[in-house]
Protein backbone atom coordinates (compact mmCIF):
# COMPACT_ATOMS: atom_id res chain seq x y z
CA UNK A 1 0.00 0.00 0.00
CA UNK A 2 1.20 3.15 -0.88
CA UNK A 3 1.81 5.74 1.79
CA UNK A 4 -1.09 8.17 0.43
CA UNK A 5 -3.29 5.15 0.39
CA UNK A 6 -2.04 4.32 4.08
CA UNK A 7 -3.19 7.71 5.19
CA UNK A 8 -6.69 7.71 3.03
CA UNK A 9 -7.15 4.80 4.91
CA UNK A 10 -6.48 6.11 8.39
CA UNK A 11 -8.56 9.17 7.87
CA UNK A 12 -11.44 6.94 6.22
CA UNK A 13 -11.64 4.51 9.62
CA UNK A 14 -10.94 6.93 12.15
CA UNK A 15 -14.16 9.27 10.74
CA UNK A 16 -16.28 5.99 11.08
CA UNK A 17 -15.35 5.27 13.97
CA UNK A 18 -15.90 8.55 15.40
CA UNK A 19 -19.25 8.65 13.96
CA UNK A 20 -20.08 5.43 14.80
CA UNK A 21 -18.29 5.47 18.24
CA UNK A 22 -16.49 8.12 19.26
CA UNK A 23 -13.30 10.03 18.69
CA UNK A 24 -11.63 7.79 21.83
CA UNK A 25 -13.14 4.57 20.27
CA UNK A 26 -11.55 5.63 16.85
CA UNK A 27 -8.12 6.98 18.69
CA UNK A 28 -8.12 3.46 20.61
CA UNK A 29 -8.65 1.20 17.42
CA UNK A 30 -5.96 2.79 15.47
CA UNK A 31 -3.58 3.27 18.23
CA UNK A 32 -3.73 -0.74 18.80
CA UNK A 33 -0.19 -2.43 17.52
CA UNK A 34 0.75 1.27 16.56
CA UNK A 35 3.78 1.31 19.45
CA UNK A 36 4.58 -1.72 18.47
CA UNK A 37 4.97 -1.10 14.82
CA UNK A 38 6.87 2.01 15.67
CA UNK A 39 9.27 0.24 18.24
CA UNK A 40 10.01 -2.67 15.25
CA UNK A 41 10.44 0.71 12.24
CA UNK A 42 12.27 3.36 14.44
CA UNK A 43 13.76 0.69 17.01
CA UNK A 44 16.53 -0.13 14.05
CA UNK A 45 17.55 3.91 14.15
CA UNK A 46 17.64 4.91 17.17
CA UNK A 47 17.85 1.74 19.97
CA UNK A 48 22.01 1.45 19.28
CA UNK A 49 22.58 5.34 18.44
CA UNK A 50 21.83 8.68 19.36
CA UNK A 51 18.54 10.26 18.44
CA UNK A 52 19.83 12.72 15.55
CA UNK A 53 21.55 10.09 14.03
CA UNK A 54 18.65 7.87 13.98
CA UNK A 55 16.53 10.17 12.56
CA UNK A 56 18.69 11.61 10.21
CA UNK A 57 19.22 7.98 8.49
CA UNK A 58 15.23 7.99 8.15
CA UNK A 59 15.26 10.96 6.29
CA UNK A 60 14.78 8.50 3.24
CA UNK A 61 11.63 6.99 4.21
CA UNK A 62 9.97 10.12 5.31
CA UNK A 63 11.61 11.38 1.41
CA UNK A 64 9.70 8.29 0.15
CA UNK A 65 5.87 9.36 1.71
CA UNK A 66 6.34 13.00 1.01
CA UNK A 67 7.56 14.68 3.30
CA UNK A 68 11.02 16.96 3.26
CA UNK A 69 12.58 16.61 6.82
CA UNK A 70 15.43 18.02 8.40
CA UNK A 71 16.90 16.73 11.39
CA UNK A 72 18.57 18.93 14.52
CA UNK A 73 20.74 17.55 17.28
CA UNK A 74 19.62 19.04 20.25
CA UNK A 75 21.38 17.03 22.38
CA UNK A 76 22.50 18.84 26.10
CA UNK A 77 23.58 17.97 29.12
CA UNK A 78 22.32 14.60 29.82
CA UNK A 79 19.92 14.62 27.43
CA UNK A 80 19.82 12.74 23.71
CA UNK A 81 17.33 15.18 22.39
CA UNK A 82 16.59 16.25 18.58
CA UNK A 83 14.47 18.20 16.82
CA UNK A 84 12.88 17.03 13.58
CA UNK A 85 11.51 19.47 11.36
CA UNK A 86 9.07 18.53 8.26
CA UNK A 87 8.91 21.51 5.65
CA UNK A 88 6.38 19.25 3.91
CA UNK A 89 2.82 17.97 5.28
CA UNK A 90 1.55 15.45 2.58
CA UNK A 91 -1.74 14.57 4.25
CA UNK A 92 -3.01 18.35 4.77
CA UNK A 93 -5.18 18.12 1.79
CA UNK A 94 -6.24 14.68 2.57
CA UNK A 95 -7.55 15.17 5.94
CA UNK A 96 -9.75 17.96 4.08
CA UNK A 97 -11.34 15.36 1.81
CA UNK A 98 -12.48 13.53 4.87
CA UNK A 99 -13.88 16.56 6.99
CA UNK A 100 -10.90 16.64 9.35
CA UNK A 101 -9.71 20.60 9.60
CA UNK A 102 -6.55 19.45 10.61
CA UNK A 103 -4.83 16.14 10.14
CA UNK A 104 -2.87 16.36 13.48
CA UNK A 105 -4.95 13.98 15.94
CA UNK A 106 -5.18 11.39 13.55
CA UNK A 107 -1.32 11.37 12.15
CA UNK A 108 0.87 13.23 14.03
CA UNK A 109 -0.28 13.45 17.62
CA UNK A 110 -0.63 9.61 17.24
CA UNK A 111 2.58 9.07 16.30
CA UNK A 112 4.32 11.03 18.75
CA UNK A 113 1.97 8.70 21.90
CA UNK A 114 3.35 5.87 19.69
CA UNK A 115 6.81 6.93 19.48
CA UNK A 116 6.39 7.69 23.64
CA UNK A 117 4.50 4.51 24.15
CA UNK A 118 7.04 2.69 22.07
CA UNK A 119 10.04 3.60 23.53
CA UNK A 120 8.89 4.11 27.20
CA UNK A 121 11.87 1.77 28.45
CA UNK A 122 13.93 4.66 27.75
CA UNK A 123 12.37 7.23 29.21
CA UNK A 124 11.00 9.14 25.55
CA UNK A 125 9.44 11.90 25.56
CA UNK A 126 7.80 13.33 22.63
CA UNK A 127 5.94 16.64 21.44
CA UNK A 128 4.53 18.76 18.73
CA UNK A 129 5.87 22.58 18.95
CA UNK A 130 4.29 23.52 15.65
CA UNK A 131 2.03 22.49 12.98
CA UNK A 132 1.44 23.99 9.38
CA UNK A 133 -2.19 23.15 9.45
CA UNK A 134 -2.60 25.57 12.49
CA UNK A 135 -0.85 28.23 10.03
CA UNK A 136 2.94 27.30 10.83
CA UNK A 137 5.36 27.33 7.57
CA UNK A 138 7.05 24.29 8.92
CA UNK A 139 5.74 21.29 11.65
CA UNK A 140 8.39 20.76 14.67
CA UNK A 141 8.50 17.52 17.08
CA UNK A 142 11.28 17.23 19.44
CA UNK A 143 12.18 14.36 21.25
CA UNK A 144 14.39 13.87 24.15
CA UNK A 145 15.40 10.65 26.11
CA UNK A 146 18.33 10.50 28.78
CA UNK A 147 21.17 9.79 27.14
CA UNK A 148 22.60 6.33 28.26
């Protein structure tokens, strides 16, 4: 499945869900296996090296779904911390087609409680600090663990 397809997809079951449900019934059925999926993709960057680096040897994937991502060590202290900056949101316009004024609860903010979730052994945190669908020119996530 292609990566627009993937996120048709997500939009199309979490809005019947939340119609049929609720938005927490639709959150809860997509969540389920997501931190697991995202401890098995991002486990092979970032479990044996630092943060930055780890992201910054995804950069291809993200490349591959759409997205143009730059990747800032943020490390301090005892901290392994980076910032991750996409200057591209490929599912803007998609979220519109399904009613969704912002894609954000149903991509993003999920995948930063998965990447948390995921990598919880390790004390991740995770969080948005911008978004271009709330008028932002770029979307920003840091995360931070304690560095090892």
């Amino acid at each position: 499945m292609d990566s627009i397809a993937m996120f048709r997809k997500k939009f199309e079951t979490y809005k019947k869900m939340a119609e049929e449900e609720n938005e927490q019934k639709a959150w809860d059925v997509l969540f389920q296996g997501y931190p697991e999926r995202q401890r098995e993709h991002m486990g092979a960057f970032i479990l044996n090296d630092t943060l930055a680096n780890g992201f910054t040897k995804a950069i291809p994937i993200y490349k591959q779904i759409g997205m143009e991502m730059e990747v800032h060590d943020i490390s301090n202290n005892d901290m392994d911390g980076v910032i991750e900056v996409q200057k591209v949101c490929p599912v803007l316009e998609i979220a519109k087609e399904y009613g969704f004024k912002k894609p954000c609860p149903v991509i993003c903010e999920m995948d930063v409680a998965a990447t948390k979730e995921a990598f919880k052994d390790q004390g991740m945190k995770g969080s948005i600090l911008c978004a271009q669908a709330d008028g932002d020119c770029v979307c920003i996530f840091k995360y931070e663990r304690p560095k090892k």
